[in-house]
Protein backbone atom coordinates (compact mmCIF):
# COMPACT_ATOMS: atom_id res chain seq x y z
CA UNK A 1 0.00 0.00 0.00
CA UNK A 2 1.35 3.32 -1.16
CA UNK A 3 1.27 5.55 1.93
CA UNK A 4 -0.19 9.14 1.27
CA UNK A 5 2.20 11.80 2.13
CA UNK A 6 0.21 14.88 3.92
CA UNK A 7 2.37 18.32 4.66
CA UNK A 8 1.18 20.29 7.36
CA UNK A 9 0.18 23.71 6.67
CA UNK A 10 3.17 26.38 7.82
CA UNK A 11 2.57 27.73 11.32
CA UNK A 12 1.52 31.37 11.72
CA UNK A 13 4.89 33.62 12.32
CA UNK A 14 3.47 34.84 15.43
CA UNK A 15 4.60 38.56 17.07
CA UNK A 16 7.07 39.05 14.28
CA UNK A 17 7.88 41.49 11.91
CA UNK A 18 8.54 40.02 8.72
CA UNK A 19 10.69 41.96 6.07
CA UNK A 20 9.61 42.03 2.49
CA UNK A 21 6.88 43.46 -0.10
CA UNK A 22 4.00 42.94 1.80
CA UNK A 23 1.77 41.29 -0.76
CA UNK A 24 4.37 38.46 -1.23
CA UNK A 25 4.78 38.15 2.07
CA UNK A 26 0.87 37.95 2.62
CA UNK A 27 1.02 35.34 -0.33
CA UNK A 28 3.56 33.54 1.75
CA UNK A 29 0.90 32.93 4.81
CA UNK A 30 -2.00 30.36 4.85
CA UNK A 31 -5.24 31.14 3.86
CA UNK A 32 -8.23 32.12 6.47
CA UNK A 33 -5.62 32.49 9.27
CA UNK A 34 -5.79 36.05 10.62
CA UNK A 35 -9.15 37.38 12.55
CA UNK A 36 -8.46 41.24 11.86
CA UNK A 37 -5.93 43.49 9.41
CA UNK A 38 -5.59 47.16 10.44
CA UNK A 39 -3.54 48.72 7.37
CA UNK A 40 -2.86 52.35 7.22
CA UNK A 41 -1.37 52.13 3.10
CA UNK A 42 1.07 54.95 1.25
CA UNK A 43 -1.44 58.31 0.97
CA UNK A 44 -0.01 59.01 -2.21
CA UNK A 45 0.15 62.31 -1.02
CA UNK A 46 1.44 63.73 -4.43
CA UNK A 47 3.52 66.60 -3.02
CA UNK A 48 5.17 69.09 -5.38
CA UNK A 49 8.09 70.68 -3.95
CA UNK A 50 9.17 71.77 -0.46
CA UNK A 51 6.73 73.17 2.32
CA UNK A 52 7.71 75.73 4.56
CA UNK A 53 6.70 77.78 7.09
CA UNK A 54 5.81 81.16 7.55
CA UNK A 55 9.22 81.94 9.36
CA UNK A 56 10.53 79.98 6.19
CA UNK A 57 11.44 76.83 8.27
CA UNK A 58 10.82 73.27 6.15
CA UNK A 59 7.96 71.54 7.58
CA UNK A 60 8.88 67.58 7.32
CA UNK A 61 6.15 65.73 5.44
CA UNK A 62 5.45 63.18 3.83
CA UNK A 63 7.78 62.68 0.57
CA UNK A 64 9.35 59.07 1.28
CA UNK A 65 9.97 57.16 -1.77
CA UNK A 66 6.93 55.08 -0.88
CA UNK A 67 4.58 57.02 -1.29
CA UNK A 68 5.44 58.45 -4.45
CA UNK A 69 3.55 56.59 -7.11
CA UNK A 70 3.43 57.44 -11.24
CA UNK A 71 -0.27 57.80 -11.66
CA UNK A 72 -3.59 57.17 -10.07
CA UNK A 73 -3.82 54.44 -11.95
CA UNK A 74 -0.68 52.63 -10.60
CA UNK A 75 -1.76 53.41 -6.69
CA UNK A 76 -4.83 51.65 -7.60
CA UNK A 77 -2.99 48.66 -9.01
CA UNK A 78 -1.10 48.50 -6.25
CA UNK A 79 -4.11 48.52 -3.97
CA UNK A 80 -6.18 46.39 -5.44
CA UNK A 81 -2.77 43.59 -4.98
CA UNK A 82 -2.49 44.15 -1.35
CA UNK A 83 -6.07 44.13 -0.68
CA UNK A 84 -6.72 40.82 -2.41
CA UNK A 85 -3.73 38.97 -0.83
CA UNK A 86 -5.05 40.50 2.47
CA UNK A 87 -8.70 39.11 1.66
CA UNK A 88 -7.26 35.77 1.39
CA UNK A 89 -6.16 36.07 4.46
CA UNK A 90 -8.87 36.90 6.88
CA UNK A 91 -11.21 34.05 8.29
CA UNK A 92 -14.98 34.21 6.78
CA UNK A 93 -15.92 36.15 9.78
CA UNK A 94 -12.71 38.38 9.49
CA UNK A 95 -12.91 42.40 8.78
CA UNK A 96 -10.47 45.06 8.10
CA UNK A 97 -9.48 48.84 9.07
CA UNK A 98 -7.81 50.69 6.22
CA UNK A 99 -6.91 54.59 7.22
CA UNK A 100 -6.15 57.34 4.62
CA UNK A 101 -6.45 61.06 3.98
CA UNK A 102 -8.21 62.87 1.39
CA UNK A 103 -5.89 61.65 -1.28
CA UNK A 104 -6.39 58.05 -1.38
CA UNK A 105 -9.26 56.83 1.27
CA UNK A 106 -12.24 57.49 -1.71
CA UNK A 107 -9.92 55.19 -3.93
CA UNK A 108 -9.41 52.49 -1.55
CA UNK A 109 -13.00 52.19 -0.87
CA UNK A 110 -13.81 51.91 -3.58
CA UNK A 111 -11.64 48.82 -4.15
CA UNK A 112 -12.73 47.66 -0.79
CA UNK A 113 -16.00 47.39 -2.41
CA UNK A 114 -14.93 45.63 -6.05
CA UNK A 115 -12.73 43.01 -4.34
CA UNK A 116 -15.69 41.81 -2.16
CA UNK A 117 -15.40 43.43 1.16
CA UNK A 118 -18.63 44.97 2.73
CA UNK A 119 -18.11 48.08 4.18
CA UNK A 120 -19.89 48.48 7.80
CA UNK A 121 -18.76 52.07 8.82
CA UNK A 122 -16.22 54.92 8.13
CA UNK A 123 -14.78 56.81 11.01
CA UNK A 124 -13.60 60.20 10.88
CA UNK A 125 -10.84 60.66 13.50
CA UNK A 126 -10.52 64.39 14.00
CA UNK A 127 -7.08 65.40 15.22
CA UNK A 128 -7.80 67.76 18.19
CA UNK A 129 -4.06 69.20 17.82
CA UNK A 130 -3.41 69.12 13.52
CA UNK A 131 -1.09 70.52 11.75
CA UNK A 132 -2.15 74.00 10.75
CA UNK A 133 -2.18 74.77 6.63
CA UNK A 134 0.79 77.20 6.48
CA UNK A 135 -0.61 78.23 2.70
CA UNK A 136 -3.57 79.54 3.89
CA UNK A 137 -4.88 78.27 0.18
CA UNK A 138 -7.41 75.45 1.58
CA UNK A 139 -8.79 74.53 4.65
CA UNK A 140 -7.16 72.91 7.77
CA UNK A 141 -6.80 69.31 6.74
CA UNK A 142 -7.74 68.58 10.45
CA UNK A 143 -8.98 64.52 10.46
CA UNK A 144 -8.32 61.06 8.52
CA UNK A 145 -11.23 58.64 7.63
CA UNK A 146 -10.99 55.12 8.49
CA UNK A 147 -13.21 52.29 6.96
CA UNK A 148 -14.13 49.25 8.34
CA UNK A 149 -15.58 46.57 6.58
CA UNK A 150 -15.87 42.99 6.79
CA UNK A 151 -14.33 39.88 4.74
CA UNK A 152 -17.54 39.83 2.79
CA UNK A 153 -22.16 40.76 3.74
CA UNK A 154 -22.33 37.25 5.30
CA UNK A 155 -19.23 37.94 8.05
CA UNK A 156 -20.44 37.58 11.21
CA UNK A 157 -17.54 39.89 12.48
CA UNK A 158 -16.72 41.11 16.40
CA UNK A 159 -18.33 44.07 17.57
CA UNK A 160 -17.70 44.62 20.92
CA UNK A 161 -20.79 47.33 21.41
CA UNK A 162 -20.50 47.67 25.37
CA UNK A 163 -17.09 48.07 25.28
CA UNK A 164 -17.05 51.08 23.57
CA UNK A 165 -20.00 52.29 25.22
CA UNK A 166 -17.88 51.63 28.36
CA UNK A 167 -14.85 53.14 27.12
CA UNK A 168 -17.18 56.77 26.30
CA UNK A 169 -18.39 57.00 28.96
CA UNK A 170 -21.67 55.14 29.20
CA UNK A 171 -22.44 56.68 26.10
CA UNK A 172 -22.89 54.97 22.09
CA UNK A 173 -19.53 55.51 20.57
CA UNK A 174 -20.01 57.34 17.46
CA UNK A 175 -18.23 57.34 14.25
CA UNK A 176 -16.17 60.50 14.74
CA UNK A 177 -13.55 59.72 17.25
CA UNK A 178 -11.58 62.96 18.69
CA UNK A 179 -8.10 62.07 19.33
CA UNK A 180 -4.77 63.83 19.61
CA UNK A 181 -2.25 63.21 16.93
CA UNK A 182 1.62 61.74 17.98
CA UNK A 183 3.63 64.18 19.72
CA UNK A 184 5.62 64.59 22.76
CA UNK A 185 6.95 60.82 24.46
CA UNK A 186 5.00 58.95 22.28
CA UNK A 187 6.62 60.32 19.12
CA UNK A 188 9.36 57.85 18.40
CA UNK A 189 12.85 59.49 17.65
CA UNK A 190 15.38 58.14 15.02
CA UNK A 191 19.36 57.64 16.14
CA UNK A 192 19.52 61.57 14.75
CA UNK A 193 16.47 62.68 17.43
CA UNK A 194 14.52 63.08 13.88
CA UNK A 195 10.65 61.74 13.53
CA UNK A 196 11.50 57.82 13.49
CA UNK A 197 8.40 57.84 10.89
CA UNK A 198 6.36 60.95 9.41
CA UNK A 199 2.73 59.03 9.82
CA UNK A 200 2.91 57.48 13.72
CA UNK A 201 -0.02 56.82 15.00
CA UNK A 202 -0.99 57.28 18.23
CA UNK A 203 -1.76 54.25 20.42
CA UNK A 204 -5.32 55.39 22.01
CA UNK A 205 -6.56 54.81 17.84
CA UNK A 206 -5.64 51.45 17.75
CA UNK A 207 -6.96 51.30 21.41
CA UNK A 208 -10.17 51.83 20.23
CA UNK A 209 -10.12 50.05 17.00
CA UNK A 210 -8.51 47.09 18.60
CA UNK A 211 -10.50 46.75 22.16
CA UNK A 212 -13.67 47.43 19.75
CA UNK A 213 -13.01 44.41 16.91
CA UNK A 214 -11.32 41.70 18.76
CA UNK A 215 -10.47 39.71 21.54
CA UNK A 216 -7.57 38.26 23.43
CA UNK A 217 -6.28 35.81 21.11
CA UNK A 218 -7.05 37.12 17.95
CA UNK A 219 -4.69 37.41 15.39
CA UNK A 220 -4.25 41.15 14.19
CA UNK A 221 -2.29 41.76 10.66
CA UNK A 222 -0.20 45.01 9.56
CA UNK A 223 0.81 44.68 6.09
CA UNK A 224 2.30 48.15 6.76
CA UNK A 225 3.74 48.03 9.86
CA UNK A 226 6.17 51.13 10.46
CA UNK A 227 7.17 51.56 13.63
CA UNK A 228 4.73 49.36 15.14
CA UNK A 229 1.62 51.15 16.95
CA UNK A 230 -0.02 47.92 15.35
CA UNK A 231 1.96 45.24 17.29
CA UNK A 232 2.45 47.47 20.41
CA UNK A 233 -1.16 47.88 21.30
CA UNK A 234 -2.07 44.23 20.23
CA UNK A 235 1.00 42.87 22.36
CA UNK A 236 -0.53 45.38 25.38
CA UNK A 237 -4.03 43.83 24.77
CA UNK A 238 -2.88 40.25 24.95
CA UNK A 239 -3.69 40.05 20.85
CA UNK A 240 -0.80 38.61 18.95
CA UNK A 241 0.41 40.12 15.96
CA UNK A 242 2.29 40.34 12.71
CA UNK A 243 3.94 43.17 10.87
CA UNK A 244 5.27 43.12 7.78
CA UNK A 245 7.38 46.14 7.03
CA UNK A 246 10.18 46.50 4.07
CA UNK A 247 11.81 49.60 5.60
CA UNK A 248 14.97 48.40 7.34
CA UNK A 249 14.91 51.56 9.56
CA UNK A 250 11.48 51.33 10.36
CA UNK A 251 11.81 47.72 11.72
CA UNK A 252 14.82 48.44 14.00
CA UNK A 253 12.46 51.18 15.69
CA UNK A 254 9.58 48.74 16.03
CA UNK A 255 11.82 45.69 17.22
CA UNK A 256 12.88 47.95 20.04
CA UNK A 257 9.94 49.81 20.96
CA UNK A 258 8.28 45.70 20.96
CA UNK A 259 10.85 44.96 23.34
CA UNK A 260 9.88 47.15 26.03
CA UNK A 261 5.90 46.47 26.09
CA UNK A 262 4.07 44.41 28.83
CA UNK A 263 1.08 42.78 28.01
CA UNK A 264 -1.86 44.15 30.49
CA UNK A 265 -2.69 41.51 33.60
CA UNK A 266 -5.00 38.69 32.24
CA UNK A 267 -7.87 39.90 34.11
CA UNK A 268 -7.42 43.26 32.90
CA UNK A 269 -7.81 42.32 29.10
CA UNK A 270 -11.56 41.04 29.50
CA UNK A 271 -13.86 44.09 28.16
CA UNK A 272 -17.56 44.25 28.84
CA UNK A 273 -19.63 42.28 26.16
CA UNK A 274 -22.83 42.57 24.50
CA UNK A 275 -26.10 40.72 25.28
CA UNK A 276 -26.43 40.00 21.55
CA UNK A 277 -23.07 37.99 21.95
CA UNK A 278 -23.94 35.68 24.43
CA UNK A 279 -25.71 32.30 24.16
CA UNK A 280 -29.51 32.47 23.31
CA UNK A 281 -31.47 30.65 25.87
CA UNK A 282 -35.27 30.08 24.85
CA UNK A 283 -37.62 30.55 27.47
CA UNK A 284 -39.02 27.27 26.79
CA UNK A 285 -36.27 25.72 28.02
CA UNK A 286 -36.52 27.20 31.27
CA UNK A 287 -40.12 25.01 31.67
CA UNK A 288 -38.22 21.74 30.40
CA UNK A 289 -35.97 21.75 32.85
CA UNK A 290 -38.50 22.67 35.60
CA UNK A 291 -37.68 26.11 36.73
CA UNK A 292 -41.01 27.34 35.85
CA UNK A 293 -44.07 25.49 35.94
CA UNK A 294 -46.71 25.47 33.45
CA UNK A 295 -50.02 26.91 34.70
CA UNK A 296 -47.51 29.40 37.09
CA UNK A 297 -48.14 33.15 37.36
CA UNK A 298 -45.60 35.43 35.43
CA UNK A 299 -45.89 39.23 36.63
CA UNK A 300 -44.65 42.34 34.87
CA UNK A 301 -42.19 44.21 37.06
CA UNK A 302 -44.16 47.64 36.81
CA UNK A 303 -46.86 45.38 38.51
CA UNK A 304 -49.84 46.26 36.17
CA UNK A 305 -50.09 42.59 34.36
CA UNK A 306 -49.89 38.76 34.54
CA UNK A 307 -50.24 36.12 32.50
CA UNK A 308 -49.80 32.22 33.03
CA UNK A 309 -47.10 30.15 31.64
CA UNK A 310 -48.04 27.18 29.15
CA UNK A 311 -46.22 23.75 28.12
CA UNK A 312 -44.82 25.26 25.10
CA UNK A 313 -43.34 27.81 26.37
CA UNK A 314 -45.96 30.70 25.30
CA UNK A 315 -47.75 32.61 27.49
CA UNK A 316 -51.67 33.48 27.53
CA UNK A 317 -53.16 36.38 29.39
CA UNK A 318 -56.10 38.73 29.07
CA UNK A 319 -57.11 37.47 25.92
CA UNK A 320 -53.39 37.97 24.34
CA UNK A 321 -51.50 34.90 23.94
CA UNK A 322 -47.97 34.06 22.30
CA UNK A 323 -44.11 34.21 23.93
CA UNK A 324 -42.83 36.22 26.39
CA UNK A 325 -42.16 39.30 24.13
CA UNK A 326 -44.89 39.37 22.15
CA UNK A 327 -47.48 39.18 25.52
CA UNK A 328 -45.23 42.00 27.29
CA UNK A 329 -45.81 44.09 24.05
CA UNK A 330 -49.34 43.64 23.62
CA UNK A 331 -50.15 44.05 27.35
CA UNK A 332 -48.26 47.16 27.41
CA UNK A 333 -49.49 48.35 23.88
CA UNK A 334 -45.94 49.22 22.61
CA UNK A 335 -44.17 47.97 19.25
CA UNK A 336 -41.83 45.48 21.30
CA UNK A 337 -40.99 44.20 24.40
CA UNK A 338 -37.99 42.36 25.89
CA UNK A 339 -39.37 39.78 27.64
CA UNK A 340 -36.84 38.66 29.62
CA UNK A 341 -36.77 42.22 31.63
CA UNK A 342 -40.43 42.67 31.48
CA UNK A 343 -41.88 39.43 33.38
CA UNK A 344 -40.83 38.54 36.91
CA UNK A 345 -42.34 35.08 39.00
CA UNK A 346 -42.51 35.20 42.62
CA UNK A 347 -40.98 33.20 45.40
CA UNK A 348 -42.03 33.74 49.26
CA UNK A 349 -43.72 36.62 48.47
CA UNK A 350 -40.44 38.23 46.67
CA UNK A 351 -40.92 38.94 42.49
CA UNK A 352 -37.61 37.40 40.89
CA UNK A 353 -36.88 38.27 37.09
CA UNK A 354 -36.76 35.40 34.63
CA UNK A 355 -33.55 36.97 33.54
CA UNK A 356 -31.86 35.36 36.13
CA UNK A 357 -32.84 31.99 35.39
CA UNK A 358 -31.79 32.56 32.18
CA UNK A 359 -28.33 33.59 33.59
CA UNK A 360 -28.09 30.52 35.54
CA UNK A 361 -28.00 28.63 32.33
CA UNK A 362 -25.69 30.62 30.65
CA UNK A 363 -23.58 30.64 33.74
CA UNK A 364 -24.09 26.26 33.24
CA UNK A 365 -23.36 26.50 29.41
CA UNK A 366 -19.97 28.82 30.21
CA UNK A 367 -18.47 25.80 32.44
């Protein structure tokens, strides 16, 4: 018998940086092996000549030799490469954040959209300290858009919802995000004390983006890694990571800045989570296993109705019958009800929500 030979797909390179064009390298990685990919691409800024000051002084932007590109037509070549060999990569239920300026953000989404990704938001992050426009010819360029979209409509990607409402305060998070631009500590240095990279990000952006769209665990791509905000907040959040960065000056500044983070204490890293995300627990499963009874009395907490509990699960009362929402709603003569915070059943005299039966069985499935 001839034996069939069987070679085991190439382990993940884990927390490195790895040095090369970043769609080969991306090409170089299995398939459906990386949960998230935050890329912040060239902005093919197309500066013409020096910008100064008005005391004359050069201001240092952006005019590295990658981000100079021939035409419009070439950046969106080279856009469409990386963000195909980055599709490829991402689970089914993967997504991706891709930041950009004026310049190029309109072009990449709109090969987000013709290579299959489904765009869920845009954010704009306003810069509450931006560079001021020395010309005085257009307006303050004072915020960069970021769009998030999934691997494709049928993702089910992460959204951690409370978390952000958590991190603002109680309060929805929104889709423009005020946040100070790199400066002061944060702003890595070169050997020279020059900016280590002209387009740092600042670590409370991936924060956000990060604590927002993953977990601990996840694995978190940066095709354009720089000096590593990417792998630095990841490694802090107890995400691992992979950068892949061509720049040999650019990876000496990231491999040292990795060596000095501390992932956060374990119990530190869990973030509040959504309702939606946890287990569904029918309420007829609460009268299977016998912790209510058909023919018992259900109560609404505001104390106005009742309505009596049937083998099936439904429930019937004053001539309304059907589940636990759809009662509530009628009873109360809104558009919807959530049943599970609406009805209460009482024991020695006490009402006791049927929420926390059904977090006993969550708390059952969880062990």
């Amino acid at each position: 018998m001839t034996k069939t030979s069987t070679t085991a797909a190439p382990a993940l390179p884990l927390n490195q940086i790895l040095d090369g064009d970043c769609v080969e390298v991306m090409q170089s990685l299995p398939p459906a092996s990386v949960d998230l990919i935050f890329a912040d691409p060239p902005y093919n800024l197309q500066l013409k000549g020096d910008l100064h000051r008005p005391d004359n002084s050069k201001v240092d932007a952006v005019d590295d030799h990658w981000d100079q590109f021939a035409s419009f037509a070439a950046y969106d070549t080279f856009s469409q490469d990386w963000l195909r060999a980055a599709r490829r990569l991402l689970k089914p239920n993967g997504a991706v954040w891709v930041i950009g300026s004026y310049h190029n953000i309109f072009r990449l989404g709109a090969t987000l959209q013709s290579e299959g990704f489904w765009i869920l938001n845009d954010v704009v992050w306003r810069k509450s300290n931006p560079m001021p426009n020395f010309r005085g010819k257009r307006l303050t360029n004072a915020h960069e858009t970021l769009i998030w979209a999934a691997k494709s409509e049928q993702s089910k990607y992460r959204f951690n919802y409370d978390a952000l409402k958590a991190l603002n305060d109680g309060i929805q998070m929104r889709s423009d995000w005020v946040l100070p631009i790199c400066t002061g500590h944060e702003r890595l240095k070169d050997e020279k004390g020059d900016k280590a990279h002209p387009t740092q990000k600042p670590e409370a952006l991936l924060h956000r983006v990060l604590v927002g769209t993953t977990e601990p665990g996840d694995v978190v791509l940066d095709p354009f890694f720089g000096t590593g905000t990417t792998g630095a907040v990841a490694k802090m959040l107890g995400r691992d990571f992979i950068g892949i960065e061509r720049e040999a000056a650019y990876r000496r500044v990231a491999e040292e800045r990795l060596k000095d983070v501390r992932r956060y204490d374990r119990s530190a890293l869990e973030v509040s989570q959504s309702k939606r995300a946890e287990p569904r627990v029918p309420f007829g499963q609460l009268i299977e296993r016998g912790m209510l009874r058909p023919g018992e009395n259900l109560f609404s907490l505001n104390g106005r109705h009742r309505a009596k509990v049937r083998a099936d699960g439904t429930l019937i009362g004053e001539d309304v019958k059907g589940s636990i929402h759809q009662v509530g709603a009628a009873l109360e003569g809104a558009p919807s009800c959530n049943g599970w915070t609406y009805w209460a059943y009482k024991q020695d005299g006490k009402m006791i929500p049927i929420d926390l039966l059904r977090q006993q069985i969550r708390a059952e499935m969880a062990n």
